[in-house]
C-alpha atoms as a PDB file:
ATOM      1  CA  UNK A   1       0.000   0.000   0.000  1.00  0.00           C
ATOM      2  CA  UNK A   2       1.151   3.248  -1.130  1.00  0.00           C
ATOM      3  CA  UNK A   3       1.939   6.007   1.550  1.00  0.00           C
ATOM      4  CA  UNK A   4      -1.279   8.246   2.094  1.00  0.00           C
ATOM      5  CA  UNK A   5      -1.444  12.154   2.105  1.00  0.00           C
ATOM      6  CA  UNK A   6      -4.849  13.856   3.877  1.00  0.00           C
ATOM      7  CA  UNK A   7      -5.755  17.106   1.816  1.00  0.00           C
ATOM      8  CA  UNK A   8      -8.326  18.772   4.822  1.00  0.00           C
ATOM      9  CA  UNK A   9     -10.154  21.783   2.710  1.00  0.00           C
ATOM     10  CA  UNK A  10     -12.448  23.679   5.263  1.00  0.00           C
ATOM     11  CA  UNK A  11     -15.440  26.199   5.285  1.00  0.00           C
ATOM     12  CA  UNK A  12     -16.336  27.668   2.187  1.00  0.00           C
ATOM     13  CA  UNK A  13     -14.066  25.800  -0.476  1.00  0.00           C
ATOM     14  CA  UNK A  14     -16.713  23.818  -1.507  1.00  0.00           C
ATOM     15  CA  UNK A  15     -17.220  26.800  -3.073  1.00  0.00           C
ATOM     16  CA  UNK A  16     -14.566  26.958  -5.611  1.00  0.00           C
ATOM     17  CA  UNK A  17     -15.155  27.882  -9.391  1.00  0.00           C
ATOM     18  CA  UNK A  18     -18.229  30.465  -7.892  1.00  0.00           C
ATOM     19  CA  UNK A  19     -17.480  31.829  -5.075  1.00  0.00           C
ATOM     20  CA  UNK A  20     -15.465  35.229  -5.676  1.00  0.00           C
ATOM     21  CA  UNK A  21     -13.670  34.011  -8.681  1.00  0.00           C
ATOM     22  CA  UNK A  22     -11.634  37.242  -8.544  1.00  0.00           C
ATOM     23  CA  UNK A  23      -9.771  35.537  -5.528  1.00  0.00           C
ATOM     24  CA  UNK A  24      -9.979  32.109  -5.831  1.00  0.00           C
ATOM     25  CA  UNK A  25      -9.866  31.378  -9.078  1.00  0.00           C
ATOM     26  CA  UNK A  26     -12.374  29.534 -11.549  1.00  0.00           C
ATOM     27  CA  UNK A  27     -11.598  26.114 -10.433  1.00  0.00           C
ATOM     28  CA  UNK A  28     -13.622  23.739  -8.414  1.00  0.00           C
ATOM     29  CA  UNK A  29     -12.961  21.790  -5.514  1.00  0.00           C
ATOM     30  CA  UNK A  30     -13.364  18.598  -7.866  1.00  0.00           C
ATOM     31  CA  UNK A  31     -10.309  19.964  -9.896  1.00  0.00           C
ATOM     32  CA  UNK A  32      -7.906  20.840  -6.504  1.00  0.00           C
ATOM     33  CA  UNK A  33      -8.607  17.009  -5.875  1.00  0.00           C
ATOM     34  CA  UNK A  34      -8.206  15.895  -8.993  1.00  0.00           C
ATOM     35  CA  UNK A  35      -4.907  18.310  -9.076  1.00  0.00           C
ATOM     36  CA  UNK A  36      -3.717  16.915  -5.691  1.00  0.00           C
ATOM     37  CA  UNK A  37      -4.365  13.328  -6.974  1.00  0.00           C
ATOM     38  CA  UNK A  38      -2.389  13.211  -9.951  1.00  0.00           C
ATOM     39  CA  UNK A  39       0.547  15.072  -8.335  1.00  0.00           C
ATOM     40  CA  UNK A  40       0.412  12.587  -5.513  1.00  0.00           C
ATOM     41  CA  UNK A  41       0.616   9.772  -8.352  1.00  0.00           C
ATOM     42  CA  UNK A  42       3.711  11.154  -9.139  1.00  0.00           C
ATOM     43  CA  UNK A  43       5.210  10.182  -6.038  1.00  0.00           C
ATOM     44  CA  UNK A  44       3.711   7.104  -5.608  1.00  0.00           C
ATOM     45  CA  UNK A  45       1.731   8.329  -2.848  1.00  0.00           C
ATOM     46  CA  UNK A  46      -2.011   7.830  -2.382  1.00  0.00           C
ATOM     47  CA  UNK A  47      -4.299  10.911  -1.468  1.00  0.00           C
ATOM     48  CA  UNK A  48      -7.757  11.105   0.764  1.00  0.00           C
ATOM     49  CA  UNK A  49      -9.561  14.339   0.032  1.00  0.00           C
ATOM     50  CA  UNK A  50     -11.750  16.091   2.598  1.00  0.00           C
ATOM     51  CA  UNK A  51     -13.697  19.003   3.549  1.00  0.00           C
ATOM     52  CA  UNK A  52     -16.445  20.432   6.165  1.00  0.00           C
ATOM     53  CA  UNK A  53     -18.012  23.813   6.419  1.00  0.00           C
ATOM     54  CA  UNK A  54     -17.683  22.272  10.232  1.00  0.00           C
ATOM     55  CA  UNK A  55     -14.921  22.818  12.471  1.00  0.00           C
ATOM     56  CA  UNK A  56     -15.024  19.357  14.377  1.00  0.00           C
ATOM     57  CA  UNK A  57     -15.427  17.512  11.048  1.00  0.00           C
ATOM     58  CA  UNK A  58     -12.021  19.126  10.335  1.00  0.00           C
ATOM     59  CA  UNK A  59     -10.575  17.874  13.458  1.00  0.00           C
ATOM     60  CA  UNK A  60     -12.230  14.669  13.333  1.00  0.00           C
ATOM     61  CA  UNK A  61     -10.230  14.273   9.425  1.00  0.00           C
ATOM     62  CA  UNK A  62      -7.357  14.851  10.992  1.00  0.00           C
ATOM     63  CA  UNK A  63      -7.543  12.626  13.994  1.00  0.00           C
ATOM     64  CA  UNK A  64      -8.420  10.108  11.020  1.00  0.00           C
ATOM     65  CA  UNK A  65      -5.399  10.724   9.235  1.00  0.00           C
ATOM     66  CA  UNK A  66      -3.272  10.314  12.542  1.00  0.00           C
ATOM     67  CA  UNK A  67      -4.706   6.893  12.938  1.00  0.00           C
ATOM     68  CA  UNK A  68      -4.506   5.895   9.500  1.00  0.00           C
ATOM     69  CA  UNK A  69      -0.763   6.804  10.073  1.00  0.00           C
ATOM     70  CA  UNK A  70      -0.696   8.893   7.124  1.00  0.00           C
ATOM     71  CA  UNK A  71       2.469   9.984   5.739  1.00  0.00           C
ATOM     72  CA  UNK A  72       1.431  13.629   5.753  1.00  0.00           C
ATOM     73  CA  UNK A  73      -1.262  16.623   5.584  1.00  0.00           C
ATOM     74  CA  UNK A  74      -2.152  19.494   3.508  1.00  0.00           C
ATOM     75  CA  UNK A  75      -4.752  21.477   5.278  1.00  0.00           C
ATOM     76  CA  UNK A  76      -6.539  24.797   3.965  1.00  0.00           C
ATOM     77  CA  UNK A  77      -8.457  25.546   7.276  1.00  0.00           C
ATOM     78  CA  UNK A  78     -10.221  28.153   5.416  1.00  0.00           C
ATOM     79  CA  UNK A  79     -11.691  30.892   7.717  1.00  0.00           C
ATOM     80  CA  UNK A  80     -10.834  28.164  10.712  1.00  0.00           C
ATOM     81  CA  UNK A  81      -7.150  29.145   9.945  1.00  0.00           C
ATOM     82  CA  UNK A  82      -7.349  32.679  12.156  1.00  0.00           C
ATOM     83  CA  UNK A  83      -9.555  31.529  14.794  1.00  0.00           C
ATOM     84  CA  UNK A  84      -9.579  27.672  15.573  1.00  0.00           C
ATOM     85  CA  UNK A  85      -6.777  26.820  18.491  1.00  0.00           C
ATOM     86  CA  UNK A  86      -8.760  23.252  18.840  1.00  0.00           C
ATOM     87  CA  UNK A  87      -7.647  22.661  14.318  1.00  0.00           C
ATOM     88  CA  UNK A  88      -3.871  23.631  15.758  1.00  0.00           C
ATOM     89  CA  UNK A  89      -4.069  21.500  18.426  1.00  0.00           C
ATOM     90  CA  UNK A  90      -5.858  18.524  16.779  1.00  0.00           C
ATOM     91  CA  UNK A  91      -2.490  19.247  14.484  1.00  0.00           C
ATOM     92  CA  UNK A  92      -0.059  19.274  16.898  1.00  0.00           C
ATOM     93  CA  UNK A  93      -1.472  16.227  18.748  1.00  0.00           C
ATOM     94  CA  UNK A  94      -1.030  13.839  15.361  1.00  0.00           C
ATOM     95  CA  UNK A  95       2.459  15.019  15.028  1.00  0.00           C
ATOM     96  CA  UNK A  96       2.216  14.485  11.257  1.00  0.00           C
ATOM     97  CA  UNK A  97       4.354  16.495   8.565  1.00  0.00           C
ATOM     98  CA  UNK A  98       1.705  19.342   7.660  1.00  0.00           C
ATOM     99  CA  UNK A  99       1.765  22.139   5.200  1.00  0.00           C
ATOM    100  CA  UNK A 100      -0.836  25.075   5.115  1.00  0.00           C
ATOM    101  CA  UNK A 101      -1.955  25.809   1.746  1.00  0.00           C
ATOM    102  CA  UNK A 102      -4.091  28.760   1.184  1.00  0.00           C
ATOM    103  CA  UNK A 103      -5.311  29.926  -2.407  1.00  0.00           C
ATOM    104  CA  UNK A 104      -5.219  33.514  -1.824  1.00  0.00           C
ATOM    105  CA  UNK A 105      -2.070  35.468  -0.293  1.00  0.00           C
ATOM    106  CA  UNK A 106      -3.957  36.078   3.422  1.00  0.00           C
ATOM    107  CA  UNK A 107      -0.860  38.552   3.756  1.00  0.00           C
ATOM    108  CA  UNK A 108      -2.050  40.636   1.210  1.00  0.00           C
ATOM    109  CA  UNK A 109      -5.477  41.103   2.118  1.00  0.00           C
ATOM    110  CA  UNK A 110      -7.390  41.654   5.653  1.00  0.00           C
ATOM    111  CA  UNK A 111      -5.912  42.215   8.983  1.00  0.00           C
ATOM    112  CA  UNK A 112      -7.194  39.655  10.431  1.00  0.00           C
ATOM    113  CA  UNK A 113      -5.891  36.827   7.722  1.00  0.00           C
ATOM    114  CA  UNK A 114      -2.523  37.647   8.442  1.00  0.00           C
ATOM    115  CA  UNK A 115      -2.645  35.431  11.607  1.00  0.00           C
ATOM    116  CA  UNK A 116      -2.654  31.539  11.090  1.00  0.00           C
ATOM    117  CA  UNK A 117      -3.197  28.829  14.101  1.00  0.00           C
ATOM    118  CA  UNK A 118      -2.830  26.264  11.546  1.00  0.00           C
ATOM    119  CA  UNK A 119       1.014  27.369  10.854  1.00  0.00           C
ATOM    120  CA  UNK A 120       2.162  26.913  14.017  1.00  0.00           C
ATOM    121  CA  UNK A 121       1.507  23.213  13.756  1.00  0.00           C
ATOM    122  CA  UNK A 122       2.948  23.210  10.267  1.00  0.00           C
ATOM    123  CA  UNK A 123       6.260  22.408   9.152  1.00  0.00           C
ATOM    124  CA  UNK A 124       5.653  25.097   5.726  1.00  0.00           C
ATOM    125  CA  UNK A 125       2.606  27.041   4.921  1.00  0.00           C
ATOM    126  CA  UNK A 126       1.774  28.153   1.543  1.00  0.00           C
ATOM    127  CA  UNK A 127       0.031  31.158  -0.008  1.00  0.00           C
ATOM    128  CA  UNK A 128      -1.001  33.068  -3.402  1.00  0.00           C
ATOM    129  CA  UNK A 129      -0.540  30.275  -5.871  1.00  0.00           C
ATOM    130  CA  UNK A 130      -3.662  29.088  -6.476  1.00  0.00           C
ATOM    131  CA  UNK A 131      -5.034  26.259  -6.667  1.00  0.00           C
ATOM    132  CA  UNK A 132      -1.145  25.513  -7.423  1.00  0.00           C
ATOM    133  CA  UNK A 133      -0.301  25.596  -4.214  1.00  0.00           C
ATOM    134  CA  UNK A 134      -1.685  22.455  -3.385  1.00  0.00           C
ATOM    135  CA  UNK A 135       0.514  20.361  -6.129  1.00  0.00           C
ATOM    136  CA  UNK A 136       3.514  22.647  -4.474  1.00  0.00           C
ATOM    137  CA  UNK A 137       2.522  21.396  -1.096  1.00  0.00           C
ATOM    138  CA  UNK A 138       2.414  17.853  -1.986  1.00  0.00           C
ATOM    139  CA  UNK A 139       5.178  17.933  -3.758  1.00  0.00           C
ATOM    140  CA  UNK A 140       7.506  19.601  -0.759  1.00  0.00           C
ATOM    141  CA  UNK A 141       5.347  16.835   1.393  1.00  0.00           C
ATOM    142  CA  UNK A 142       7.045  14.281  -0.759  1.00  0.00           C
ATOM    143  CA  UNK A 143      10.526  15.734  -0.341  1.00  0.00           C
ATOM    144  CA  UNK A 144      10.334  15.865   3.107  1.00  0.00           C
ATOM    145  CA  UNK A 145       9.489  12.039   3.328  1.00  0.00           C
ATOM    146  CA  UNK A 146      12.424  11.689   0.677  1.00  0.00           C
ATOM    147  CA  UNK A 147       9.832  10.396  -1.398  1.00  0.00           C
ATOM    148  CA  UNK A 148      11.403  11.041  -5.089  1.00  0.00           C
ATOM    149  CA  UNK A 149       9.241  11.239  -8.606  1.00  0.00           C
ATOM    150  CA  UNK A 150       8.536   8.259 -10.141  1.00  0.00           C
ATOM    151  CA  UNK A 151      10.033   7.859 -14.065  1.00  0.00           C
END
């Protein structure tokens, strides 16, 4: 069995392709899946996909993917990023390789995105490429495991 990667999407990015297209783009939360599943075929590395509008969902994915023993997580907490300490500790409490992807660059917009719970449990956080950043994420995931591409 290939080595399994948790993408966690949160509130909202169920979304994707209508809601404000000027900052997140056109595509759909099918197509960030679809995205994060062929870049984890790359690797070799299998991907589970999930998302809640629901905070203990979230943490309840996560607590999944520790006991699964996944090899890794991207998480894009959503609005849950600036506000939930129980997501960062759910995170912490796994103690499994993490990266933050956001779609948007949270620097560059509101105050009050600038502040992430999620990145102190992560090892990198990632922000402003898109729906790009997820295939980044995994594949920075996959060189931290010294996982290399397959031919």
């Amino acid at each position: 069995m290939s080595p399994t990667i948790y993408v966690i999407n949160g509130p909202n990015l169920n979304l994707l392709g209508s809601r404000e297209p000027e900052t997140y783009g056109h595509a759909t939360l099918a197509d960030v899946e679809a995205l994060c599943r062929a870049t984890a075929a790359r690797y070799g590395l299998t991907v589970v996909c999930r998302q809640s509008n629901h905070e203990g969902d979230l943490i309840d994915a996560v607590h999944e993917a520790g006991a699964a023993k996944a090899a890794g997580l991207i998480v894009n907490a959503g609005g849950y990023t600036h506000t939930s300490i129980a997501l960062h500790d759910a995170l912490t409490a796994v103690k499994l390789p993490t990266v933050e992807v956001h779609i948007s660059n949270i620097h560059a917009r509101e105050h009050f995105r600038r502040h992430s719970y999620v990145a102190r449990a992560a090892l990198a956080s990632l922000c402003g490429f898109g729906i790009d950043g997820y295939a980044l994420a995994i594949t920075g995931l996959a060189a931290k495991l010294g996982v290399a591409a397959k031919s």
